[in-house]
N, C-alpha and C. Protein backbone atom coordinates (compact mmCIF):
# COMPACT_ATOMS: atom_id res chain seq x y z
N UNK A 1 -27.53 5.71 -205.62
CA UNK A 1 -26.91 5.47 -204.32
C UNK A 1 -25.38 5.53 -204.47
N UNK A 2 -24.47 5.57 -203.36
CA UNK A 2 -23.53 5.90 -203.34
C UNK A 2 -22.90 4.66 -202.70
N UNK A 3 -21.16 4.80 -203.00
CA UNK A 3 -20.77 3.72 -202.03
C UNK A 3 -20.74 3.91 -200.69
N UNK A 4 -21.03 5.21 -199.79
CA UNK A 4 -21.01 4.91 -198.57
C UNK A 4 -22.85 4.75 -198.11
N UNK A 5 -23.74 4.16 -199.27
CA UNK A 5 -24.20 3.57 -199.05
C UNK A 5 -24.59 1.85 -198.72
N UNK A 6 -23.26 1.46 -198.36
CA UNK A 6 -23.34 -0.08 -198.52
C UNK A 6 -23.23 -0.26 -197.46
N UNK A 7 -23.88 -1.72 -197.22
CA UNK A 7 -24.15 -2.27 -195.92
C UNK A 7 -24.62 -3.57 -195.86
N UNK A 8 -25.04 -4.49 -195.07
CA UNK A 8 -25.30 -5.47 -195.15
C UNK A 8 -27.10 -5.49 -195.61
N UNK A 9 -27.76 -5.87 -195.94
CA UNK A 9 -29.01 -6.10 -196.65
C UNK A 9 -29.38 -5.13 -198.15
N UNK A 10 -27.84 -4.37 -198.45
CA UNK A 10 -28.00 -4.04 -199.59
C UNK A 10 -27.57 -5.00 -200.60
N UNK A 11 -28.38 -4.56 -201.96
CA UNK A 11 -27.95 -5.62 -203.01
C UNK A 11 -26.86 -5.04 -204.06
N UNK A 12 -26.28 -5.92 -204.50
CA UNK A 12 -25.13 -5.30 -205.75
C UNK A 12 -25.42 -5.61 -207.31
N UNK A 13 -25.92 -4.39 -207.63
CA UNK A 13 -26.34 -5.58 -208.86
C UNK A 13 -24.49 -5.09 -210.28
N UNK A 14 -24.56 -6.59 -210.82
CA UNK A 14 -23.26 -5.84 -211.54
C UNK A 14 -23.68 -5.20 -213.23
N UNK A 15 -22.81 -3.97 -213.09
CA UNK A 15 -23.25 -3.44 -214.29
C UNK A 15 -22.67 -4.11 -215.51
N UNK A 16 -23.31 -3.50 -217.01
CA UNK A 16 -23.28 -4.66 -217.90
C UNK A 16 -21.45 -4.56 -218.29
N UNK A 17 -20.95 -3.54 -218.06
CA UNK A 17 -19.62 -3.42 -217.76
C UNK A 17 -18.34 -4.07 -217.44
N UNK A 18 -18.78 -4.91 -216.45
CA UNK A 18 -18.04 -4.97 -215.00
C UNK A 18 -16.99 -6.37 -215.99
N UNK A 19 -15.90 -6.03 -215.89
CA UNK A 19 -15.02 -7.38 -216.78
C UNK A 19 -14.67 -8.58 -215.94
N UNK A 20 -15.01 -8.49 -214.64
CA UNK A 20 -15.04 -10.07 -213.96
C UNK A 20 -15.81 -11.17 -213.97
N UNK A 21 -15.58 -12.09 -214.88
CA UNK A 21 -16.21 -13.76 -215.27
C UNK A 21 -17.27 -14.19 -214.34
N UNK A 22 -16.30 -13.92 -212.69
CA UNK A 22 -17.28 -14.42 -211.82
C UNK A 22 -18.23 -13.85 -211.37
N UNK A 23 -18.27 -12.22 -211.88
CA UNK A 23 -19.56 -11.89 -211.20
C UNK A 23 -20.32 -11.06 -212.59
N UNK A 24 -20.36 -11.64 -213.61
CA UNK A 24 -20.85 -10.99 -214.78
C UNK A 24 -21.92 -11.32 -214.29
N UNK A 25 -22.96 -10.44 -214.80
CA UNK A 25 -24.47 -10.34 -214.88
C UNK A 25 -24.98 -10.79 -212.78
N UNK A 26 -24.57 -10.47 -211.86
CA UNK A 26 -24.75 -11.06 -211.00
C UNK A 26 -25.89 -10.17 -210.30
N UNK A 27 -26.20 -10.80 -209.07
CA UNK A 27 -27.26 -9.48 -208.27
C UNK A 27 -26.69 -10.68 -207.57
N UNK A 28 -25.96 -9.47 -205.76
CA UNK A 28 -25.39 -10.21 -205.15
C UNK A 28 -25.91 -8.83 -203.72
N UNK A 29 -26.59 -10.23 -202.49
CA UNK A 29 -27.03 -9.84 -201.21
C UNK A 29 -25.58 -9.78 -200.40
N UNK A 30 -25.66 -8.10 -199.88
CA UNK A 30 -24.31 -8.26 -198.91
C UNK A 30 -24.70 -8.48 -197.69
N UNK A 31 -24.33 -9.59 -197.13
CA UNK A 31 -24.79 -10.23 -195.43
C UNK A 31 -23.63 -10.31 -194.35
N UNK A 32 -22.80 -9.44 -194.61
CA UNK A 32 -21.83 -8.61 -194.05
C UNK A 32 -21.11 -7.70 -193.93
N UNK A 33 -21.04 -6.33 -194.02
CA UNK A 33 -20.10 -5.24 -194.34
C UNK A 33 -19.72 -5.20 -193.11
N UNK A 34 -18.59 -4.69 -192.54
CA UNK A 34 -18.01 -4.52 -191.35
C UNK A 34 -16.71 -4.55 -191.89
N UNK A 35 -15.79 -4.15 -189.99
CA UNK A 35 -14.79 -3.98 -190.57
C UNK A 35 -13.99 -5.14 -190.88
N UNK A 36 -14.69 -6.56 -190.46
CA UNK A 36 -13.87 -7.20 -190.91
C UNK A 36 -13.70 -8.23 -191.97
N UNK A 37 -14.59 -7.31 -193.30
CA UNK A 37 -15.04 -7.88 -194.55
C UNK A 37 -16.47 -7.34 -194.64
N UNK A 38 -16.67 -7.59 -196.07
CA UNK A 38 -17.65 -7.55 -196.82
C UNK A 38 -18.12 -8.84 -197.73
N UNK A 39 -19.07 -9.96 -197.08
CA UNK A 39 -19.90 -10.56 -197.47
C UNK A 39 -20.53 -10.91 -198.11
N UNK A 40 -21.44 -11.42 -199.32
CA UNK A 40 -21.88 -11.37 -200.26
C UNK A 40 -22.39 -12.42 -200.72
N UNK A 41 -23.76 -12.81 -201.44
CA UNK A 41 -24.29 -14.24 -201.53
C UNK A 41 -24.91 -14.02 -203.33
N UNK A 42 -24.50 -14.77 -203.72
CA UNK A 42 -24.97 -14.48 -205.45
C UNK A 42 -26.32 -14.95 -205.39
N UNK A 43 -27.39 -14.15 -205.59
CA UNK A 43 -28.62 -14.21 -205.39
C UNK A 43 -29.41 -15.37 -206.98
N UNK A 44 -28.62 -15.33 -207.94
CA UNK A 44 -29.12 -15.72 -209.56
C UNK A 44 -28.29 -16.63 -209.74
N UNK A 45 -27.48 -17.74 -209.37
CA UNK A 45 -26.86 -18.54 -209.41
C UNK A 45 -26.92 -20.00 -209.02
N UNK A 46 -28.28 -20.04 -209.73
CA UNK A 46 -28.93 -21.84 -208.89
C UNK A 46 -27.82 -22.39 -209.86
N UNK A 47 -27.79 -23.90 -209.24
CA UNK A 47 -27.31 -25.16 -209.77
C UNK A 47 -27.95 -25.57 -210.22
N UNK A 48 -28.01 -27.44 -210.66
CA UNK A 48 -28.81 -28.23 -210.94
C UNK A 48 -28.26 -28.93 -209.23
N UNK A 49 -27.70 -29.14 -208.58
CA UNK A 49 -27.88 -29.98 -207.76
C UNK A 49 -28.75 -29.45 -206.37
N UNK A 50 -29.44 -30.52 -206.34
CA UNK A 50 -30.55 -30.51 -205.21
C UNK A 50 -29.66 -30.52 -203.79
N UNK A 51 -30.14 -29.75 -202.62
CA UNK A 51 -29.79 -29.40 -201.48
C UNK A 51 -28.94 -31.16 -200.75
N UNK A 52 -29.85 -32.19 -200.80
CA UNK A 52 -30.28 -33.13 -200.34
C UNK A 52 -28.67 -33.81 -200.73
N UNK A 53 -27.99 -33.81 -202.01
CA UNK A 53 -27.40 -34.14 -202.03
C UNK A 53 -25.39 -33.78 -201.53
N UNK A 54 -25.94 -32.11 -201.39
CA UNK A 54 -24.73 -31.11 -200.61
C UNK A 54 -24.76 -31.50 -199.27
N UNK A 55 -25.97 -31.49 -198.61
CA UNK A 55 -26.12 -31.64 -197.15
C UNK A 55 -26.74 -32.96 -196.96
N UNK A 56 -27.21 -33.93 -197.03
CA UNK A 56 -27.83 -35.13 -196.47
C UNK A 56 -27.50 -35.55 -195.46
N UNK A 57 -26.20 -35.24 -194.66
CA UNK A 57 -25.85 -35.22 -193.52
C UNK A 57 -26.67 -34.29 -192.72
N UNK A 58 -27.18 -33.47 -192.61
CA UNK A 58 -27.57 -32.30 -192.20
C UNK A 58 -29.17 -32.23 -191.74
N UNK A 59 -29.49 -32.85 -190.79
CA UNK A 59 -30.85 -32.91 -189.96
C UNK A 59 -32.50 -32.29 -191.42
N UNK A 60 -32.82 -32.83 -192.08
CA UNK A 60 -33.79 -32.34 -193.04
C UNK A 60 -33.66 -31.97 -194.29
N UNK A 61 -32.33 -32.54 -194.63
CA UNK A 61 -31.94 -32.14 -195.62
C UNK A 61 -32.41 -32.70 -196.88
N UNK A 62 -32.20 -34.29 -196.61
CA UNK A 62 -32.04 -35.44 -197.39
C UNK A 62 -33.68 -35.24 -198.06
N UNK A 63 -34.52 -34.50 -197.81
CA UNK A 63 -35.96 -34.46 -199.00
C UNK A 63 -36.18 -33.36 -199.55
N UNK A 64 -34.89 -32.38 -199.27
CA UNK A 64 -34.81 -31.21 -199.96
C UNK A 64 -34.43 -31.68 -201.95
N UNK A 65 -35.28 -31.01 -202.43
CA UNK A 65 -34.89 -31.07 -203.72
C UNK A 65 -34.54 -29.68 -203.89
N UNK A 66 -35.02 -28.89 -203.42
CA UNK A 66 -34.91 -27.54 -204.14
C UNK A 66 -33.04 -27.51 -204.41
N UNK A 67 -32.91 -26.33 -205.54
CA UNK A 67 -31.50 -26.35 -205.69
C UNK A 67 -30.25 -25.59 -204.92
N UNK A 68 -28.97 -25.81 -205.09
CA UNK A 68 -28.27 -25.00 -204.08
C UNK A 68 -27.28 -23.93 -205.51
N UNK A 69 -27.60 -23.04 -204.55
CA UNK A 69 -26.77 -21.73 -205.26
C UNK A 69 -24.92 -21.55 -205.15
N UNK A 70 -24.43 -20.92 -206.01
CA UNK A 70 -23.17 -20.75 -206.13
C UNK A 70 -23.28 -19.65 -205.28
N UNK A 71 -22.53 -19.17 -204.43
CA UNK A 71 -22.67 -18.22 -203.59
C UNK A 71 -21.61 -17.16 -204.02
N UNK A 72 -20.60 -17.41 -204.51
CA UNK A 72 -19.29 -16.85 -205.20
C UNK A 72 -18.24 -17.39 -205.24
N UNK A 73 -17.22 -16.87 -206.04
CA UNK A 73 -16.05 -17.68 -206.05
C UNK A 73 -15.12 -17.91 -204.40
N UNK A 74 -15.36 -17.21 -203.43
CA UNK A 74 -14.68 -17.75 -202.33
C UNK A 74 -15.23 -18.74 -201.50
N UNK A 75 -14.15 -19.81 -201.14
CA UNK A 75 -14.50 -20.68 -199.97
C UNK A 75 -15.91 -21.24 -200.70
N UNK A 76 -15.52 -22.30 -201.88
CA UNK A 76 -16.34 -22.89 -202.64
C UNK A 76 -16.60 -24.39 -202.06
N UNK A 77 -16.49 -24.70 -200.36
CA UNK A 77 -16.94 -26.19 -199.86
C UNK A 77 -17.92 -25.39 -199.00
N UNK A 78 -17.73 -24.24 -198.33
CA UNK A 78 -18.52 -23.33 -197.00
C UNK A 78 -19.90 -23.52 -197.89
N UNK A 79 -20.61 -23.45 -196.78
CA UNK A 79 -22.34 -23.44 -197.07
C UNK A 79 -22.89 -22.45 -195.92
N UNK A 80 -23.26 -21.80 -196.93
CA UNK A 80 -24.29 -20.89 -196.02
C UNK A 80 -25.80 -20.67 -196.23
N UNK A 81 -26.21 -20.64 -195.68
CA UNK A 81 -27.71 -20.34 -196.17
C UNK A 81 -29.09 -19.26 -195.92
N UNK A 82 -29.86 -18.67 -196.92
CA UNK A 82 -30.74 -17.63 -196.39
C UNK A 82 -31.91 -17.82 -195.77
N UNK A 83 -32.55 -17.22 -194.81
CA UNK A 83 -33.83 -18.20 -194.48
C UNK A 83 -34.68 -16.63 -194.14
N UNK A 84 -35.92 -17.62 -194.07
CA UNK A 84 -36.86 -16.32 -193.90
C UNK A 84 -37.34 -16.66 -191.92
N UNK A 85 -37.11 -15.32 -191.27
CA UNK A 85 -37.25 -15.90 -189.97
C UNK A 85 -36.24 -16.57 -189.33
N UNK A 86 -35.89 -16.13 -187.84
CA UNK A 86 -34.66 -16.20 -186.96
C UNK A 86 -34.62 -18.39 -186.83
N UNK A 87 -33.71 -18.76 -187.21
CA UNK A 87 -33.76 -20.37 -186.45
C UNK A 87 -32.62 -20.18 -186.11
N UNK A 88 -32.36 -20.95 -184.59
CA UNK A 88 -30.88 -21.10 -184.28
C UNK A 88 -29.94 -19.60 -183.70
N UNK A 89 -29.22 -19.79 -184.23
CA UNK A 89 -27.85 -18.40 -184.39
C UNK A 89 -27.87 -17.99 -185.38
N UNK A 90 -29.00 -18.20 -186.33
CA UNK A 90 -29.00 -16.94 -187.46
C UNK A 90 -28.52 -15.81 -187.30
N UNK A 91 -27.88 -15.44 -188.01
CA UNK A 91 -27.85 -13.82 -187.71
C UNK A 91 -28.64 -12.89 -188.98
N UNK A 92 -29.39 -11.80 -188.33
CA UNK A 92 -30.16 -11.28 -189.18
C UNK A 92 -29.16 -10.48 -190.11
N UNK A 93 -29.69 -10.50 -191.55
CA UNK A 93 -29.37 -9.49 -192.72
C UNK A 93 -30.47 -8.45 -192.41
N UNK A 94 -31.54 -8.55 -192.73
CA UNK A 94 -32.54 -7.41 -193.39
C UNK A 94 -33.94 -7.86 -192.59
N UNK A 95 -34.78 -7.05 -192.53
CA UNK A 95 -35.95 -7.40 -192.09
C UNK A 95 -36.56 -8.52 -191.29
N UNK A 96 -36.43 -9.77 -192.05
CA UNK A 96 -37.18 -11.35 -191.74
C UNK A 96 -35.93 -11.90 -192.48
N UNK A 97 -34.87 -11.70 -193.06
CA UNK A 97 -33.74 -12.32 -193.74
C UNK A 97 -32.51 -12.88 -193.30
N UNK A 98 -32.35 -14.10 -192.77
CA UNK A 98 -31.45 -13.96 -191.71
C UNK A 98 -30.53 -15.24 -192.44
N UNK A 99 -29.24 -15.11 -192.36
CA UNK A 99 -27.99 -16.06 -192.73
C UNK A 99 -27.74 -17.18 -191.92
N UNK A 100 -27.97 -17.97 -192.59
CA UNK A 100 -27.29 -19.46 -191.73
C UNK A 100 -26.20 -19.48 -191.87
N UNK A 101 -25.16 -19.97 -190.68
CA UNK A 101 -23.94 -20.61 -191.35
C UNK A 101 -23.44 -21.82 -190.41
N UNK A 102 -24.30 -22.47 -189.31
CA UNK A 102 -23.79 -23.50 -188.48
C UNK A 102 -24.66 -24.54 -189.39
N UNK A 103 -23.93 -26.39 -189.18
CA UNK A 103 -25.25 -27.14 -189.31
C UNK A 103 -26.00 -26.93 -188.72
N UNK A 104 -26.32 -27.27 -187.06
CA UNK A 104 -26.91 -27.05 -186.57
C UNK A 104 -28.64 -26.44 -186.68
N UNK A 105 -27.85 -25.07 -187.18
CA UNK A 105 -28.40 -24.00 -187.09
C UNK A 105 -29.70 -24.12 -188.68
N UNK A 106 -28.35 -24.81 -189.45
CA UNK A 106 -29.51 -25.13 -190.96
C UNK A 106 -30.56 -26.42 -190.67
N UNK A 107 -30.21 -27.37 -189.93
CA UNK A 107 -31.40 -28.57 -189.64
C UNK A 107 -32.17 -27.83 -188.81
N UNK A 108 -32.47 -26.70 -187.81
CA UNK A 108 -33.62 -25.94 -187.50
C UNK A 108 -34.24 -25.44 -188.66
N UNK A 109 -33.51 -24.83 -189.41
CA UNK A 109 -33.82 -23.93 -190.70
C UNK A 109 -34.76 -24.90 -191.57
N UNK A 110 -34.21 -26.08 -192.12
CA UNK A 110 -34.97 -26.97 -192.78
C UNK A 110 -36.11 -27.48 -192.40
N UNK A 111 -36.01 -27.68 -190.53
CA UNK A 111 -37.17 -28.52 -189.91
C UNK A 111 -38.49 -27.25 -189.98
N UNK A 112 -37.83 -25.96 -189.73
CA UNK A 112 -39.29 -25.28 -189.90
C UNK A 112 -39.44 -24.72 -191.18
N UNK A 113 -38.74 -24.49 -192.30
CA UNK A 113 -38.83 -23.62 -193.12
C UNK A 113 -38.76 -25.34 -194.77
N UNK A 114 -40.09 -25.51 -195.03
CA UNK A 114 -40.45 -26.06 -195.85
C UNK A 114 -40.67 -25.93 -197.32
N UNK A 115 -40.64 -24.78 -197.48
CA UNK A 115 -40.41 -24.61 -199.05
C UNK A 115 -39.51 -23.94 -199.78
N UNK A 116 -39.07 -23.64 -200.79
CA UNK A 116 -37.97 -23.29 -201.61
C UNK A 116 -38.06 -21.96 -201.18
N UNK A 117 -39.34 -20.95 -201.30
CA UNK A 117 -39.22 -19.69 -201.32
C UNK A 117 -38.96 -18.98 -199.75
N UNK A 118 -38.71 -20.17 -198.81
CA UNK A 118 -38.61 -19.10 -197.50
C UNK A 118 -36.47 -19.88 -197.14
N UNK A 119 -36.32 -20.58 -197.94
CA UNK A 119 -34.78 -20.82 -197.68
C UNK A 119 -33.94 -21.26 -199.06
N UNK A 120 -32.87 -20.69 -199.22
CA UNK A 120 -31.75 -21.47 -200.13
C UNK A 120 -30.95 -21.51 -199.67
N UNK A 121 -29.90 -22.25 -200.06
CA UNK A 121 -28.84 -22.59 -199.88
C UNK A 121 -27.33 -21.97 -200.75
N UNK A 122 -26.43 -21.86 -200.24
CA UNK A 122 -25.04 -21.55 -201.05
C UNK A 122 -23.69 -21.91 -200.75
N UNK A 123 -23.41 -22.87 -201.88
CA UNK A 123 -21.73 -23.23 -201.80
C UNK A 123 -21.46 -21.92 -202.07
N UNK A 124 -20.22 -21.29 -201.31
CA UNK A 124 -19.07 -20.73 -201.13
C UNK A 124 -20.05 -18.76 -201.50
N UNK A 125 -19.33 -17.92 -201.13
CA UNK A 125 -19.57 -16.58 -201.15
C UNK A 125 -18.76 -15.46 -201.82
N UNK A 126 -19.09 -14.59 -201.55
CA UNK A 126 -18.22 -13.57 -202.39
C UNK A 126 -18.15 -12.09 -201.20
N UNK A 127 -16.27 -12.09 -201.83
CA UNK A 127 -16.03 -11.56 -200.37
C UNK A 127 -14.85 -10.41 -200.88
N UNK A 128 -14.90 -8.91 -200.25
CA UNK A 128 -14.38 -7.89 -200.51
C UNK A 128 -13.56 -7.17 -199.28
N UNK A 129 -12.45 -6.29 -198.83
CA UNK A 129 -12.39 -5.51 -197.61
C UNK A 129 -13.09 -4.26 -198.49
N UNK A 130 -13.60 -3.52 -197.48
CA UNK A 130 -14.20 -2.26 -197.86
C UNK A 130 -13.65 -1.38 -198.69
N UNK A 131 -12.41 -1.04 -198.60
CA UNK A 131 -11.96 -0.41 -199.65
C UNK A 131 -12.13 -1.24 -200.98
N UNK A 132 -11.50 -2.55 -200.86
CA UNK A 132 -11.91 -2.94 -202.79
C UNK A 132 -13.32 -2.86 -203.39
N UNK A 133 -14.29 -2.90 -202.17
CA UNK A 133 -15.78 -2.74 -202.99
C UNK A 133 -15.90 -1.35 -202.95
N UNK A 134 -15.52 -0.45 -202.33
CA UNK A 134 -15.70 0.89 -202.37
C UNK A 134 -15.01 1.16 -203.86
N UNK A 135 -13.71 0.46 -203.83
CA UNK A 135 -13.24 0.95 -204.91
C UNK A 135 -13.77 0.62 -206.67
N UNK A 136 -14.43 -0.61 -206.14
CA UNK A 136 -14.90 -0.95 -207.74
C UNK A 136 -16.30 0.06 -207.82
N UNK A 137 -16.93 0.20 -206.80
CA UNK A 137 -17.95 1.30 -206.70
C UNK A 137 -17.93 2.59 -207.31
N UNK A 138 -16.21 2.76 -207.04
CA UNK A 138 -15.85 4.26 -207.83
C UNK A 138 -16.04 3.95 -209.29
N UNK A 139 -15.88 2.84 -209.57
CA UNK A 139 -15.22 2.47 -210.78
C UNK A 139 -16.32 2.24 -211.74
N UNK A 140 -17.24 1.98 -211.07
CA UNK A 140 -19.34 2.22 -211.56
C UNK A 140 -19.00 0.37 -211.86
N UNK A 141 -18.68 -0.25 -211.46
CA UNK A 141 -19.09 -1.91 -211.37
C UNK A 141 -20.19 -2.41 -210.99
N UNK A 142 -20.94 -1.76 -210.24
CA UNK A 142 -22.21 -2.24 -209.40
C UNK A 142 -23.02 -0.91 -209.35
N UNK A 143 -24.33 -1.43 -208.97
CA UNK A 143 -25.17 -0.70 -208.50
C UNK A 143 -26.06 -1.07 -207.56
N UNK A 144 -26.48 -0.07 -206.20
CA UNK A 144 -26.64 -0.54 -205.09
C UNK A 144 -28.47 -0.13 -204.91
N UNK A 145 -29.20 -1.40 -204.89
CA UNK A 145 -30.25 -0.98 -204.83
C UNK A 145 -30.66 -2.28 -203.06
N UNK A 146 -31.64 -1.37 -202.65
CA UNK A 146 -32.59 -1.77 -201.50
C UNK A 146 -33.20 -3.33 -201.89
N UNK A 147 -32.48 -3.90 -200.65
CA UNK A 147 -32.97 -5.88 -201.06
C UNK A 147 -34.22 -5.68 -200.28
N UNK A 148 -35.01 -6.81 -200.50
CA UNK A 148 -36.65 -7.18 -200.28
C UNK A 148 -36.77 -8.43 -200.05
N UNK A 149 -37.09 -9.07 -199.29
CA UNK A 149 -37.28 -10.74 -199.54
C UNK A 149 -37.75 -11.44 -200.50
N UNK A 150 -38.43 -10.89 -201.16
CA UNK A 150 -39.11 -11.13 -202.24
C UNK A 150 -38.06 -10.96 -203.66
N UNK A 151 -37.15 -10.20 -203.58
CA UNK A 151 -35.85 -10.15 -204.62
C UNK A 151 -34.86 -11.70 -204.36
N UNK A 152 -34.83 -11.51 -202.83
CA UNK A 152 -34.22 -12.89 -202.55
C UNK A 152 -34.37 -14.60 -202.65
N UNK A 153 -35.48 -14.12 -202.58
CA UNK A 153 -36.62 -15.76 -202.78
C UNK A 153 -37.17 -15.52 -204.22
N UNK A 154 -36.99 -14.45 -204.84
CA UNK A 154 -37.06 -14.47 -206.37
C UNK A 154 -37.34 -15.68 -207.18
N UNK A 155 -38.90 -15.86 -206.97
CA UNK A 155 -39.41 -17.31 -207.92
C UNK A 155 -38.75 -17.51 -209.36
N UNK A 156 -37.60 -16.72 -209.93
CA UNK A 156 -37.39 -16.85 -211.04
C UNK A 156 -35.91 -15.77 -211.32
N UNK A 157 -34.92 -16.57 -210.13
CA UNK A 157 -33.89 -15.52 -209.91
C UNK A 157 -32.99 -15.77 -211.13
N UNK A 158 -32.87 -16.41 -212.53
CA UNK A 158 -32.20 -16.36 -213.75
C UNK A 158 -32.40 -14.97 -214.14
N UNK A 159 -33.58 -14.45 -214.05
CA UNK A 159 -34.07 -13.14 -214.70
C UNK A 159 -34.20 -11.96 -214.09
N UNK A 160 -33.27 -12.26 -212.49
CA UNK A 160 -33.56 -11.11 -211.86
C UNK A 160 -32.36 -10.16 -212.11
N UNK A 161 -31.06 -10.24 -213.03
CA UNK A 161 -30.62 -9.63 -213.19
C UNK A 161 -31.02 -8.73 -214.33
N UNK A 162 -31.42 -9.40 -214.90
CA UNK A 162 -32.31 -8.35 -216.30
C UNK A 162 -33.02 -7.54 -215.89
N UNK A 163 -34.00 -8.24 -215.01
CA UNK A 163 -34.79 -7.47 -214.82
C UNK A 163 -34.03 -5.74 -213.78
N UNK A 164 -32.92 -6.18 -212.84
CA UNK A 164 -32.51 -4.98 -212.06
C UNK A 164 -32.08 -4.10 -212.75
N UNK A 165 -31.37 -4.94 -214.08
CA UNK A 165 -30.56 -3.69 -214.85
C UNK A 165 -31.25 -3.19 -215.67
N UNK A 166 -32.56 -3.10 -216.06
CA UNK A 166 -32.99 -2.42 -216.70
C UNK A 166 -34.15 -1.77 -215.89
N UNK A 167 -34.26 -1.68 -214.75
CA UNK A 167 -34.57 -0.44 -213.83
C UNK A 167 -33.89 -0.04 -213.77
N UNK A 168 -32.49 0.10 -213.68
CA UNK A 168 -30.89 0.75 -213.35
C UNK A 168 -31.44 1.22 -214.62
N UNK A 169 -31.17 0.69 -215.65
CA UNK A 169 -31.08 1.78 -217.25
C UNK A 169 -32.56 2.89 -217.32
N UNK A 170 -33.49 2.54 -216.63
CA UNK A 170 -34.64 3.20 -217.27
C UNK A 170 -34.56 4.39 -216.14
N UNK A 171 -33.79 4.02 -214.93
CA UNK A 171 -33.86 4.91 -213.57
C UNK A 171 -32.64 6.50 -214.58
N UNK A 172 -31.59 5.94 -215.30
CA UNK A 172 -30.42 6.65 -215.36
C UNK A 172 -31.18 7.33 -216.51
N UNK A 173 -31.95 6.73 -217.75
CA UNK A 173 -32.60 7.61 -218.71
C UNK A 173 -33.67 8.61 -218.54
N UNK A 174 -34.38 8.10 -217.43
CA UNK A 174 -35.32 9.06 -216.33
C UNK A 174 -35.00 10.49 -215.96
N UNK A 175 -33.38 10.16 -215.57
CA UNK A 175 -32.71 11.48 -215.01
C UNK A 175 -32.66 12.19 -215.93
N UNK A 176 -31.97 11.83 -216.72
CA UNK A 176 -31.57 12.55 -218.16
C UNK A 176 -32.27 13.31 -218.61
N UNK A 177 -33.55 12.66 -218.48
CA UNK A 177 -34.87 13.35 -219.27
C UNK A 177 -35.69 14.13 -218.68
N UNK A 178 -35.07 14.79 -217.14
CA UNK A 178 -35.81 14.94 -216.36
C UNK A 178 -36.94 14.70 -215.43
N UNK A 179 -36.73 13.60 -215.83
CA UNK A 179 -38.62 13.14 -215.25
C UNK A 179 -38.09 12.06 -213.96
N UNK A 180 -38.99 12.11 -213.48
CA UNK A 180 -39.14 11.17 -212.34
C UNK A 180 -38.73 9.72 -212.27
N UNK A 181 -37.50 9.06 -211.68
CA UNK A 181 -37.69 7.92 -211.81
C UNK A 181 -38.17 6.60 -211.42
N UNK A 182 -38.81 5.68 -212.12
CA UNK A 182 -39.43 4.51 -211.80
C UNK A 182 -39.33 4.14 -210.65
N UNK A 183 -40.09 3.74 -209.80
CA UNK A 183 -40.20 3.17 -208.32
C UNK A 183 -39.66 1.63 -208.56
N UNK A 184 -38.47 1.33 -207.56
CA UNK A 184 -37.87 -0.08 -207.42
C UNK A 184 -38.63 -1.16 -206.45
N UNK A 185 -38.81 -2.40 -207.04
CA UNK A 185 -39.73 -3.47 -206.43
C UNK A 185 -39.05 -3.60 -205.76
């Protein structure tokens, strides 16, 4: 894929390359491209701290254990969150994938959406204007593969960067070799 393939429900995964701390090894959901930014939620970046204790203010929060994600280095107090299915003013990313970012809007999210795998949570995001992600794009930093809910709710998102980049490596040795490459989950 290309960079004027990016958009919001594409994923970024970073190549083993890429010399920035904060997004080494990352796979990151973009839940905004437009013109006025580019968006981004670090998909492999749980905490140890439980939801309950970020939000307990927050209508359903307080029996959340599941954990809350680093979202990226910007605007590290903002909470946003992914949910499966419209609550509130979600606004949709992808398919059934839709971004929280009011309270409000997350105590609907919590009151219907009960388990870890249909919502997480994220302190702060990661955020580009189009030209700088275009430009690290030139620069082969990332690679842009098709998000799934199932990548997002990733029962075991420590390993989902391994696992992307080595479809990325087996997709690029594929070419090489002529042969067909591997179909992406």
């Amino acid at each position: 894929m290309q960079p004027t393939d990016l958009a919001a429900g594409k994923l970024l995964v970073a190549s083993r390359d890429l010399p920035d701390p904060n997004f080494a090894k990352t796979v990151i959901l973009l839940v905004q491209y437009d013109e006025d930014g580019v968006v981004g939620l670090i998909l492999n970046r749980r905490s140890k701290v439980p939801i309950s204790r970020v939000l307990g203010e927050v209508a359903g929060a307080k029996a959340r254990p599941d954990p809350v994600y680093a979202g990226g280095p910007v605007g590290r107090t903002e909470v946003l969150a992914l949910a499966r299915g419209p609550s509130g003013d979600a606004k949709r990313v992808f398919g059934d994938v839709f971004v929280v970012s009011s309270k409000e809007a997350m105590g609907k999210t919590f009151a219907s959406a009960t388990d870890a795998d249909t919502v997480h949570v994220y302190l702060g995001y990661s955020g580009w204007t189009e030209p700088q992600l275009e430009n690290e794009m030139d620069l082969g930093a990332w690679y842009i593969f098709p998000a799934s809910a199932k990548m997002v709710f990733d029962a075991d998102p420590d390993s989902l960067w391994d696992r992307l980049i080595r479809q990325t490596e087996l997709r690029i040795a594929s070419r090489g070799a002529g042969r067909r490459p591997p179909a992406l989950d």
